[in-house]
C-alpha atoms as a PDB file:
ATOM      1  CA  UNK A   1     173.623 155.437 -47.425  1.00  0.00           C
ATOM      2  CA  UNK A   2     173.967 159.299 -46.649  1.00  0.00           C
ATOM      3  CA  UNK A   3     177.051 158.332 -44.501  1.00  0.00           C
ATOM      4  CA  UNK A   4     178.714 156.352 -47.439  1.00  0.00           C
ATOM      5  CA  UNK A   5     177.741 159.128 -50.308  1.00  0.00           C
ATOM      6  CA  UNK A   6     179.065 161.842 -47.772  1.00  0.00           C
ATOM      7  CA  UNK A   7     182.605 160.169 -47.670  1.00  0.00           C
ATOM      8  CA  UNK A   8     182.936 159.107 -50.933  1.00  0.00           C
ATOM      9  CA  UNK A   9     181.284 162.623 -52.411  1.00  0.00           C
ATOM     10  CA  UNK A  10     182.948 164.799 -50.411  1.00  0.00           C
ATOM     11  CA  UNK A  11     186.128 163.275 -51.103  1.00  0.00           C
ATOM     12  CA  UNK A  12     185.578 163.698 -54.863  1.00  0.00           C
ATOM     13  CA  UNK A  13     183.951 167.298 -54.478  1.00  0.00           C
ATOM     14  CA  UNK A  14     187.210 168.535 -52.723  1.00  0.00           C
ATOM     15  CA  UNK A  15     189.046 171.055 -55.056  1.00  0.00           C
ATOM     16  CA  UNK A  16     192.600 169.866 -54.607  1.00  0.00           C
ATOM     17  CA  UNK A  17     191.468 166.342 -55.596  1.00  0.00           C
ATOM     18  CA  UNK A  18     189.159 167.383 -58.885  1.00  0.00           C
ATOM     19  CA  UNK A  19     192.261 169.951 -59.941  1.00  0.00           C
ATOM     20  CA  UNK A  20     194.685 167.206 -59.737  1.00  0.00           C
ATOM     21  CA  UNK A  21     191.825 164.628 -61.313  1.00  0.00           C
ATOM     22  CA  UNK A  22     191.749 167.103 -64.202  1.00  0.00           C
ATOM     23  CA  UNK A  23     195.885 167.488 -64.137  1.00  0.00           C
ATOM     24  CA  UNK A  24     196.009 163.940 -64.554  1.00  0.00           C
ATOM     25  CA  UNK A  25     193.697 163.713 -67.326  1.00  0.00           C
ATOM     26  CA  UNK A  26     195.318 166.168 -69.302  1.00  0.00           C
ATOM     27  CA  UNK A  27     198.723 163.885 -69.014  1.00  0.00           C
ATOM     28  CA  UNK A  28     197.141 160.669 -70.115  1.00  0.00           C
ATOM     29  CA  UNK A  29     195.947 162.500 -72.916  1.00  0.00           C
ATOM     30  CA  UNK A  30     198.824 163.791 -74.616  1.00  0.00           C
ATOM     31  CA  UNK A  31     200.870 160.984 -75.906  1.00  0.00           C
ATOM     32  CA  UNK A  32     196.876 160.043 -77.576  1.00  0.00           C
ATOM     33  CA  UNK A  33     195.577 161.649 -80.601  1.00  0.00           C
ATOM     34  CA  UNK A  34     193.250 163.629 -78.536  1.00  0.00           C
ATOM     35  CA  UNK A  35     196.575 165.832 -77.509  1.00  0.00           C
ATOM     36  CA  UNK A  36     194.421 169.025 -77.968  1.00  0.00           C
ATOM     37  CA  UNK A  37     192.217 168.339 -75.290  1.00  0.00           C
ATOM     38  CA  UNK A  38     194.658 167.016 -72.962  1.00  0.00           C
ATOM     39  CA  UNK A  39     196.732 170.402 -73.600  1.00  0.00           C
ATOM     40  CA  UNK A  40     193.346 172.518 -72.845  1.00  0.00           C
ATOM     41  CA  UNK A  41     192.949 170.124 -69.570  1.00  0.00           C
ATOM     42  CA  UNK A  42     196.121 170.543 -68.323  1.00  0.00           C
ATOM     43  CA  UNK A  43     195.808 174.493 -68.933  1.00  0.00           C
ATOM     44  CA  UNK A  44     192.215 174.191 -66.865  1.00  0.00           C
ATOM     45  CA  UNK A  45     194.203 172.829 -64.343  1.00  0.00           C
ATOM     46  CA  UNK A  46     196.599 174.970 -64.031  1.00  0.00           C
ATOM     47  CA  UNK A  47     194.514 177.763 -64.512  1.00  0.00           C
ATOM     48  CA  UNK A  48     192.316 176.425 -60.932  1.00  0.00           C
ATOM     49  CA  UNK A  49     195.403 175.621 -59.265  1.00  0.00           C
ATOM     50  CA  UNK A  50     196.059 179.100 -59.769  1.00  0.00           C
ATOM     51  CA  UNK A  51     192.480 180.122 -58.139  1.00  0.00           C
ATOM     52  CA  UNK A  52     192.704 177.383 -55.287  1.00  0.00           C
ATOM     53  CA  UNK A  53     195.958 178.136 -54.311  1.00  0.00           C
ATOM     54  CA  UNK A  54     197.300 181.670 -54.901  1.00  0.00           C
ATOM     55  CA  UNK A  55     193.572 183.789 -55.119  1.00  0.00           C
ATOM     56  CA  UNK A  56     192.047 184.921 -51.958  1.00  0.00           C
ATOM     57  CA  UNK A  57     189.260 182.366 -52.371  1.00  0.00           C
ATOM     58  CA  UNK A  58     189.794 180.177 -49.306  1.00  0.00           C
ATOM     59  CA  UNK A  59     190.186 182.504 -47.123  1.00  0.00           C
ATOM     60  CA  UNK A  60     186.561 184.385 -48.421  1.00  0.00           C
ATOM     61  CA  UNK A  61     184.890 181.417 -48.218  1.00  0.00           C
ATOM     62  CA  UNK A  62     186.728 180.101 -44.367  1.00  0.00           C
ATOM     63  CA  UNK A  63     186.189 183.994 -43.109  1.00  0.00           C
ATOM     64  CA  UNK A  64     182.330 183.839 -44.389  1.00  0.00           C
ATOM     65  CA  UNK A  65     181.984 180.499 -42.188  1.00  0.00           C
ATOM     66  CA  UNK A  66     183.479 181.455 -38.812  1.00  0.00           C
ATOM     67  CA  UNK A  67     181.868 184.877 -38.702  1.00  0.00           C
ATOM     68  CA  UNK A  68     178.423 183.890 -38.966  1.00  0.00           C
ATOM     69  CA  UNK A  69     178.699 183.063 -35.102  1.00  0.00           C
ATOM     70  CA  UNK A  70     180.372 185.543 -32.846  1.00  0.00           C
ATOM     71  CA  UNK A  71     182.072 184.265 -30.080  1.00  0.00           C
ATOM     72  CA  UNK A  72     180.247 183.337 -26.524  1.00  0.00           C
ATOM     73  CA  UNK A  73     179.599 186.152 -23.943  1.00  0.00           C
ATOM     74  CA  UNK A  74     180.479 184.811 -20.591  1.00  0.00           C
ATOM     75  CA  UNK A  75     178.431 187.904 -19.420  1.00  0.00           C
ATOM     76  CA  UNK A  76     175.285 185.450 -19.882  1.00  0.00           C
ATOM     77  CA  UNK A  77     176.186 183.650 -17.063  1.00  0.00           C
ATOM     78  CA  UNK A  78     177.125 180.017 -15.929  1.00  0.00           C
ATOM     79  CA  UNK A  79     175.580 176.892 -18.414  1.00  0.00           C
ATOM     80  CA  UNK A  80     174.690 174.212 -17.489  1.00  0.00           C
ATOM     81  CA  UNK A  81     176.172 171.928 -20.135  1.00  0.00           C
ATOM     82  CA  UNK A  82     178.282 171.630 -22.531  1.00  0.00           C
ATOM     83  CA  UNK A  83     179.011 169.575 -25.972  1.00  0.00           C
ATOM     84  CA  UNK A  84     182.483 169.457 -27.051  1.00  0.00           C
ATOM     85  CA  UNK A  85     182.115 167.728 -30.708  1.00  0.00           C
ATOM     86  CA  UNK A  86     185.112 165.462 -31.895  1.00  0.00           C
ATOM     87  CA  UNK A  87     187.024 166.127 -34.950  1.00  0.00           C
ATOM     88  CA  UNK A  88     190.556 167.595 -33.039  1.00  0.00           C
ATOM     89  CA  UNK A  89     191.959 163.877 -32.014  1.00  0.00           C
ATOM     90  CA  UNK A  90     193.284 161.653 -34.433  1.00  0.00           C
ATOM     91  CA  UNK A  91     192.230 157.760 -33.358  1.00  0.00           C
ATOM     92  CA  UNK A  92     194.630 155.978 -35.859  1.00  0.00           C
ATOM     93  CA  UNK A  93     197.593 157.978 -34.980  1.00  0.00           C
ATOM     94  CA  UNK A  94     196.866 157.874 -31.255  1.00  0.00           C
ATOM     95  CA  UNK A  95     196.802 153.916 -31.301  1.00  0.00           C
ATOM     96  CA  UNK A  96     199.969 153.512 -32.842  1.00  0.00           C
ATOM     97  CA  UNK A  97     201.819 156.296 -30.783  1.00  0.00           C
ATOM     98  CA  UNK A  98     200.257 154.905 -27.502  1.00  0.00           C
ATOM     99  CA  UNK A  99     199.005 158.731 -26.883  1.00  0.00           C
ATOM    100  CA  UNK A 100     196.129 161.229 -27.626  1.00  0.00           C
ATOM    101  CA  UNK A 101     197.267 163.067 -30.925  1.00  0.00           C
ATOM    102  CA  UNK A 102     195.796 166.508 -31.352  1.00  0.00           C
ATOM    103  CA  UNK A 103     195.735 168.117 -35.315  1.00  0.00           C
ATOM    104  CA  UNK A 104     194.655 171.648 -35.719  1.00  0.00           C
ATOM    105  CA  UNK A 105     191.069 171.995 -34.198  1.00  0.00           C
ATOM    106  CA  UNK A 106     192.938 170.877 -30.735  1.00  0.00           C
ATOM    107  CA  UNK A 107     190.836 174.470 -29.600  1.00  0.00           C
ATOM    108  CA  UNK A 108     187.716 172.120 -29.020  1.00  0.00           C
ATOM    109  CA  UNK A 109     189.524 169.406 -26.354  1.00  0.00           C
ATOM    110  CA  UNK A 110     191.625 172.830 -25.492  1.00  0.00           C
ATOM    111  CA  UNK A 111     187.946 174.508 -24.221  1.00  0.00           C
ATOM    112  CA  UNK A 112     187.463 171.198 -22.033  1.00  0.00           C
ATOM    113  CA  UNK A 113     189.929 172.436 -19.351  1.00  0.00           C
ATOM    114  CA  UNK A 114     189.080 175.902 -19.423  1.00  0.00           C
ATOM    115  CA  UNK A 115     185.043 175.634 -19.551  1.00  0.00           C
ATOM    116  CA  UNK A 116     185.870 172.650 -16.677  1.00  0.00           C
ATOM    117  CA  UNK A 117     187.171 175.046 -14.978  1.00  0.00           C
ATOM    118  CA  UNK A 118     185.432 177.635 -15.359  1.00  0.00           C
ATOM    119  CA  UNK A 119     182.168 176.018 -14.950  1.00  0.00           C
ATOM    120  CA  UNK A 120     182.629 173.542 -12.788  1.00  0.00           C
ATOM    121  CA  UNK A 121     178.689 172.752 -12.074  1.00  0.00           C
ATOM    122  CA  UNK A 122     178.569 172.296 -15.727  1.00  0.00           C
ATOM    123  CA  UNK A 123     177.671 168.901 -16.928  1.00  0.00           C
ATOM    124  CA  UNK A 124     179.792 167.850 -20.459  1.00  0.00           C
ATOM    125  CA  UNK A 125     179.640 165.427 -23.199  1.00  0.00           C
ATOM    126  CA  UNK A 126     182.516 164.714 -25.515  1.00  0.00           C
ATOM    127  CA  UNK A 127     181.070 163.706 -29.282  1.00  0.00           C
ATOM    128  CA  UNK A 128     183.059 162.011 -31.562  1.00  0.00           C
ATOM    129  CA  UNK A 129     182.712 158.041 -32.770  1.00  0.00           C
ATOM    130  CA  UNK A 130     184.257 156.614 -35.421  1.00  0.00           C
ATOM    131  CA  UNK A 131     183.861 158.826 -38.279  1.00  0.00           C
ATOM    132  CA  UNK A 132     185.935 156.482 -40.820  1.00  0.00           C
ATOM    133  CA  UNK A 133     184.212 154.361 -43.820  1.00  0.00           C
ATOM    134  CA  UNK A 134     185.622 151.371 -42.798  1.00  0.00           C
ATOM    135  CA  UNK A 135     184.519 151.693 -39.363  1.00  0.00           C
ATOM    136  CA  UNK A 136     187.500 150.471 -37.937  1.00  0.00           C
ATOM    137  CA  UNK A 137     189.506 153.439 -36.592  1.00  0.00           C
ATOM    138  CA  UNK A 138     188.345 153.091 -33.271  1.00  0.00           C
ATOM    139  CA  UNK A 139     186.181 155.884 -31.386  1.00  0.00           C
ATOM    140  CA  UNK A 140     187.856 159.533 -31.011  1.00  0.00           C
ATOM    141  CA  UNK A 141     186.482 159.951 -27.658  1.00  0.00           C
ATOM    142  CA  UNK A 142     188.183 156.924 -26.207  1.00  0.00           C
ATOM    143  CA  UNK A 143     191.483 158.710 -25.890  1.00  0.00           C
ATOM    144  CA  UNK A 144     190.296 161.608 -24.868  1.00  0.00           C
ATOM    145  CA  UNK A 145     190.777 159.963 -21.504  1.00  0.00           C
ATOM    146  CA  UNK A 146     194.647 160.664 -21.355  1.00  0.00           C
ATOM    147  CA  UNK A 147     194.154 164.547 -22.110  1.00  0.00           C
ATOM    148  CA  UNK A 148     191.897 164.922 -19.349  1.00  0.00           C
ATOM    149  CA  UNK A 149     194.681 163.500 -16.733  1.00  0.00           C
ATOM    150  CA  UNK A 150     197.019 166.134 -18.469  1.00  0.00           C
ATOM    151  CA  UNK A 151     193.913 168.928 -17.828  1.00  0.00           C
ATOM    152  CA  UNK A 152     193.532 168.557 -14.738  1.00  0.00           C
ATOM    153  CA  UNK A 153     189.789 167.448 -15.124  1.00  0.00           C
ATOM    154  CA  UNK A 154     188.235 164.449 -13.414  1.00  0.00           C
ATOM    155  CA  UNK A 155     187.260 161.742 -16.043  1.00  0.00           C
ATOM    156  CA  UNK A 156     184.185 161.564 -13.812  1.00  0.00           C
ATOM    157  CA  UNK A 157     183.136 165.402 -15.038  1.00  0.00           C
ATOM    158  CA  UNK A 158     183.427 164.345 -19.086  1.00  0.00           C
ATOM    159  CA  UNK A 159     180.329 161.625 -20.838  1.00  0.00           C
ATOM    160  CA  UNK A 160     181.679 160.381 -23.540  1.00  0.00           C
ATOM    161  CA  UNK A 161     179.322 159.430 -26.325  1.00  0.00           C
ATOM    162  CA  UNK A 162     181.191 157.089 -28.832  1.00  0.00           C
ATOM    163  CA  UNK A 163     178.673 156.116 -31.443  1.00  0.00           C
ATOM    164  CA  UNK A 164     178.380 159.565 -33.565  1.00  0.00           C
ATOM    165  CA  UNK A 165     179.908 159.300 -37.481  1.00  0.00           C
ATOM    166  CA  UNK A 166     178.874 162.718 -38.699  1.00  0.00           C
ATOM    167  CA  UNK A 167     177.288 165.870 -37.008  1.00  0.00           C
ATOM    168  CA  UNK A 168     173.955 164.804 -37.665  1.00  0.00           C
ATOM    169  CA  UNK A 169     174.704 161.837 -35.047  1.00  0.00           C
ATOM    170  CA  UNK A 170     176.681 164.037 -32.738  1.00  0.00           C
ATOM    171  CA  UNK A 171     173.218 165.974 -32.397  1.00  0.00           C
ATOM    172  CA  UNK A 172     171.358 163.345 -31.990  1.00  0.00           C
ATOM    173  CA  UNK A 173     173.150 161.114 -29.657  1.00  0.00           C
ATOM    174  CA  UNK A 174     174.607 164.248 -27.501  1.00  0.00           C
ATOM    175  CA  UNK A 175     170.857 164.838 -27.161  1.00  0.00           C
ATOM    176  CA  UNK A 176     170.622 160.789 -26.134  1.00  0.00           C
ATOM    177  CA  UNK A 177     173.097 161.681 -23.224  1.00  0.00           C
ATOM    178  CA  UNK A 178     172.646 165.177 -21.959  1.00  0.00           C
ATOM    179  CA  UNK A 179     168.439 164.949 -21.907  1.00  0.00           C
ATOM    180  CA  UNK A 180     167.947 168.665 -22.213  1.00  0.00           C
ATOM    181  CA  UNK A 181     165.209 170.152 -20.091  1.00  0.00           C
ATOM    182  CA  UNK A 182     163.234 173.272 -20.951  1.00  0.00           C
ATOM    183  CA  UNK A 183     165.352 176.476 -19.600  1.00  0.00           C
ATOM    184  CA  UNK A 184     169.048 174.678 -19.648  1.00  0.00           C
ATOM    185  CA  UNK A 185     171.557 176.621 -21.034  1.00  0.00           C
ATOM    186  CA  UNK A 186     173.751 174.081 -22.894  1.00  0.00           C
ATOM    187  CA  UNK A 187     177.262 175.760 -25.044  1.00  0.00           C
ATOM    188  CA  UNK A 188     178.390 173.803 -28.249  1.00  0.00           C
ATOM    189  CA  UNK A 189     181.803 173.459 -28.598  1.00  0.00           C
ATOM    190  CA  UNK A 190     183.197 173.317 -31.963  1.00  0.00           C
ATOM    191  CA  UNK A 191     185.511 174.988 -34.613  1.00  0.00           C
ATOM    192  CA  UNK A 192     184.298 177.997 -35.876  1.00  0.00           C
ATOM    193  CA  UNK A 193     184.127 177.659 -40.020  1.00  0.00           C
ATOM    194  CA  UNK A 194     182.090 173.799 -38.507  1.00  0.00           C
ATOM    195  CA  UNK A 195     179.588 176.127 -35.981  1.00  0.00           C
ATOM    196  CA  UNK A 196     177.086 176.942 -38.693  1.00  0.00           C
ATOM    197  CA  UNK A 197     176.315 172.947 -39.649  1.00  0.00           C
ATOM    198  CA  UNK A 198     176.785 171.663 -36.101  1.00  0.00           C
ATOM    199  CA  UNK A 199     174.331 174.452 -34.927  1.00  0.00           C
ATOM    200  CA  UNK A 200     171.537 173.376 -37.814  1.00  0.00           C
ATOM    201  CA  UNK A 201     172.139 169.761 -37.034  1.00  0.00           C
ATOM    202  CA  UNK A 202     171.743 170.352 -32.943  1.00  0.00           C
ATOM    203  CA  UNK A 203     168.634 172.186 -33.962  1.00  0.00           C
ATOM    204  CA  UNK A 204     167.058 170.488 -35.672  1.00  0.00           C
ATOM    205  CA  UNK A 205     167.391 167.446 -33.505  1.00  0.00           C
ATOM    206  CA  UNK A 206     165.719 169.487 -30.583  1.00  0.00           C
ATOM    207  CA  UNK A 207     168.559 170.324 -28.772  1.00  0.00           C
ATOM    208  CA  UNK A 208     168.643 174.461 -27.949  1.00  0.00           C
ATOM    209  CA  UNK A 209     171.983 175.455 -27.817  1.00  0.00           C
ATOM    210  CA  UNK A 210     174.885 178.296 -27.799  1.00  0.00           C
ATOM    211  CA  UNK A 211     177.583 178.623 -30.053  1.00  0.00           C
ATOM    212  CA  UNK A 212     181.120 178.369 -28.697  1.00  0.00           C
ATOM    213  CA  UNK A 213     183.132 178.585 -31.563  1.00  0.00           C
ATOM    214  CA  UNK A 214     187.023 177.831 -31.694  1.00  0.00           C
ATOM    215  CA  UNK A 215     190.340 177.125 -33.708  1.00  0.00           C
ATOM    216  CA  UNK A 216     189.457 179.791 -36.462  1.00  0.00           C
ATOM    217  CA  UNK A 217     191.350 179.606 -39.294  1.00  0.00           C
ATOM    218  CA  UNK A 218     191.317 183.433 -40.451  1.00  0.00           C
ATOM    219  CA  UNK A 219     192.025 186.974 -38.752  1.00  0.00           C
ATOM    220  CA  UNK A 220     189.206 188.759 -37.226  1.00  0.00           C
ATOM    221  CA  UNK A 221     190.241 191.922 -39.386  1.00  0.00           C
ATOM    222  CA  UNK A 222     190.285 190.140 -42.194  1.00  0.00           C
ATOM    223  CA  UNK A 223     190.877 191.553 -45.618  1.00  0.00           C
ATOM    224  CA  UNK A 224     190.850 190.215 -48.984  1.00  0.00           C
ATOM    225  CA  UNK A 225     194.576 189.976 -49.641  1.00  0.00           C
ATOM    226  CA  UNK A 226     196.393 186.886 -52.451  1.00  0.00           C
ATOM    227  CA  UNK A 227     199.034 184.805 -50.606  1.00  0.00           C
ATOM    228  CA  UNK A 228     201.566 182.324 -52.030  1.00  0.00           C
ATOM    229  CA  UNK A 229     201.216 179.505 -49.560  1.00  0.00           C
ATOM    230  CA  UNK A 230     199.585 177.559 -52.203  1.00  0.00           C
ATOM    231  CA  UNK A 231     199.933 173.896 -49.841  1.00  0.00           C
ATOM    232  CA  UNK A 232     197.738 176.091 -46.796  1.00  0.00           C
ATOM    233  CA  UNK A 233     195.355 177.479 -49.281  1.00  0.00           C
ATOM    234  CA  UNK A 234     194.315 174.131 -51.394  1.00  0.00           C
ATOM    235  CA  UNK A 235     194.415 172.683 -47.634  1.00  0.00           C
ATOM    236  CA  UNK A 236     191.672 175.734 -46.119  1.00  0.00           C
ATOM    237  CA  UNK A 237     189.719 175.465 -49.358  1.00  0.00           C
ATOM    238  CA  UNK A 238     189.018 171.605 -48.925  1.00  0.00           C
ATOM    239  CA  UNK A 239     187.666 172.480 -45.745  1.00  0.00           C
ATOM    240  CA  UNK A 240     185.820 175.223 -46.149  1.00  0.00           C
ATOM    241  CA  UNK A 241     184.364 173.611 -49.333  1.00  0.00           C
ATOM    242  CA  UNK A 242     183.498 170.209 -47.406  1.00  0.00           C
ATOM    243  CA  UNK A 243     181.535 172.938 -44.822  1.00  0.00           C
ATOM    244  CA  UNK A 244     179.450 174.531 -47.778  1.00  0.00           C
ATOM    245  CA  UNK A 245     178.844 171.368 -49.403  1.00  0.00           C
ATOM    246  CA  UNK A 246     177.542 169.788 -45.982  1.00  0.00           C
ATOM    247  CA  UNK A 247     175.628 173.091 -45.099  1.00  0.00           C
ATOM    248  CA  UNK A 248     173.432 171.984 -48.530  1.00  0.00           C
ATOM    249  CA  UNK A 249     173.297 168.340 -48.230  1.00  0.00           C
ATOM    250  CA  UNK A 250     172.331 168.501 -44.509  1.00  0.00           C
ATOM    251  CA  UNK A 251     169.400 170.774 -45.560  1.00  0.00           C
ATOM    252  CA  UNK A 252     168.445 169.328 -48.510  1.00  0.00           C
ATOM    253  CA  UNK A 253     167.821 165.488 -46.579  1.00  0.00           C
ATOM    254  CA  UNK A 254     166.574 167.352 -43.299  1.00  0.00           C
ATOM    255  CA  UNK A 255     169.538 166.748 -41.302  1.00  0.00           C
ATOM    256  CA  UNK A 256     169.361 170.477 -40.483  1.00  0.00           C
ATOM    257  CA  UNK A 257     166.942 172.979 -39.455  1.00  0.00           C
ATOM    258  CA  UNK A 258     168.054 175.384 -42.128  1.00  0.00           C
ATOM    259  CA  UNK A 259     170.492 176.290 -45.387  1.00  0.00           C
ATOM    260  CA  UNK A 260     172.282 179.173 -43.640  1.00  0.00           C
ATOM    261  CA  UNK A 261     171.571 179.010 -39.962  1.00  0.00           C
ATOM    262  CA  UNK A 262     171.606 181.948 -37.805  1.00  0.00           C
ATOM    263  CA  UNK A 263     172.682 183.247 -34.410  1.00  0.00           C
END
């Protein structure tokens, strides 16, 4: 149930979808005699559009998420795992194109090669099942398989856990695999406005770990500042958004050890 209200929810709760939603409205509205409110609706639209897309909003609320954990000192010394969660591959497009398609959090399959490499005692699990309602678009981690011929890395070196649907299940079935003992050092590879949910999830399923965040979205000296790319800002604020909306739900049913987790 909490994976079929967290798909249908947070498709509903994202702000480019209830701005349209209330666009839309508006429109049906007019040609009725209830023109008034469709005019104030399609002014409350506008008006949000305006907010979503042109404000500095996104990029407040995107910054506020990939700051909370700074990056990983390699001064700590060698780990001895490492968790790569799923979310950069694209199963449906990779099945028809015959190939591993990448979006924009490629930085998490990216950190594969160079942690491989860099670590090369380091034991790692790839995370990422099928994440779709249907469940029929096929497991992310499958074609991870090509990438790693392209790395470099032996497909030996990478355990790939397939069953995971949300974060929640990436903790708990990474945990499954990599059977933690007490003094491991074990990094947690994942974009940087996801780090503070994945790191509450991994927590609370027992499984210590160290943030090792990637593909940020915002500059590190950033300042409040409007833009006009209103397509890049609706698209940043449906993320970030879906992040602060999961940060609650996952507390509020236990699936993490805390509202606001912490370095």
């Amino acid at each position: 149930m909490f994976f079929f209200l967290s798909k249908t929810a947070g498709l509903l709760l994202r702000p480019s979808v209830a701005i349209m939603a209330i666009g839309v409205a508006g429109l049906l509205l007019m040609p009725t005699r209830w023109r008034r409110a469709g005019t104030r609706l399609l002014v409350v639209s506008f008006v949000l559009l305006l907010i979503a897309g042109v404000s500095p909003l996104a990029d407040m609320l995107t910054h506020t998420l990939e700051s909370r954990f700074p990056k990983w000192d390699a001064a700590r010394g060698a780990p001895d795992g490492i968790v790569v969660l799923g979310g950069a591959i694209s199963p449906s497009l990779s099945r028809r194109h015959g190939e591993a398609i990448v979006g924009e959090d490629a930085g998490r399959v990216i950190a594969i090669a160079k942690l491989a490499r860099a670590y090369p005692k380091a034991r790692i699990v790839y995370s990422g099942g099928d994440g779709t309602l249907s469940g029929k678009g096929g497991a992310e981690a499958e074609y991870l398989q090509s990438l790693l011929d392209s790395f470099g890395v032996a497909k030996e070196r990478v355990t790939l856990e397939t069953r995971s649907r949300n974060t929640a299940e990436n903790a708990a079935f990474s945990k499954d695999i990599a059977q933690p003992t007490p003094g491991e050092r074990w990094l947690l590879v994942t974009s940087a406005r996801h780090m503070p949910r994945s790191v509450g999830a991994f927590r609370q399923a027992g499984f210590a770990v160290e943030a090792y965040p990637v593909a940020w979205r915002t500059d590190v000296g950033y300042r409040v500042w409007p833009g006009l790319g209103i397509g890049g800002n609706l698209a940043r604020l449906d993320l970030a958004m879906n992040e602060w909306f999961g940060l609650l739900a996952y507390w509020l049913t236990g699936r993490s050890a805390a509202l606001w987790p912490a370095p």
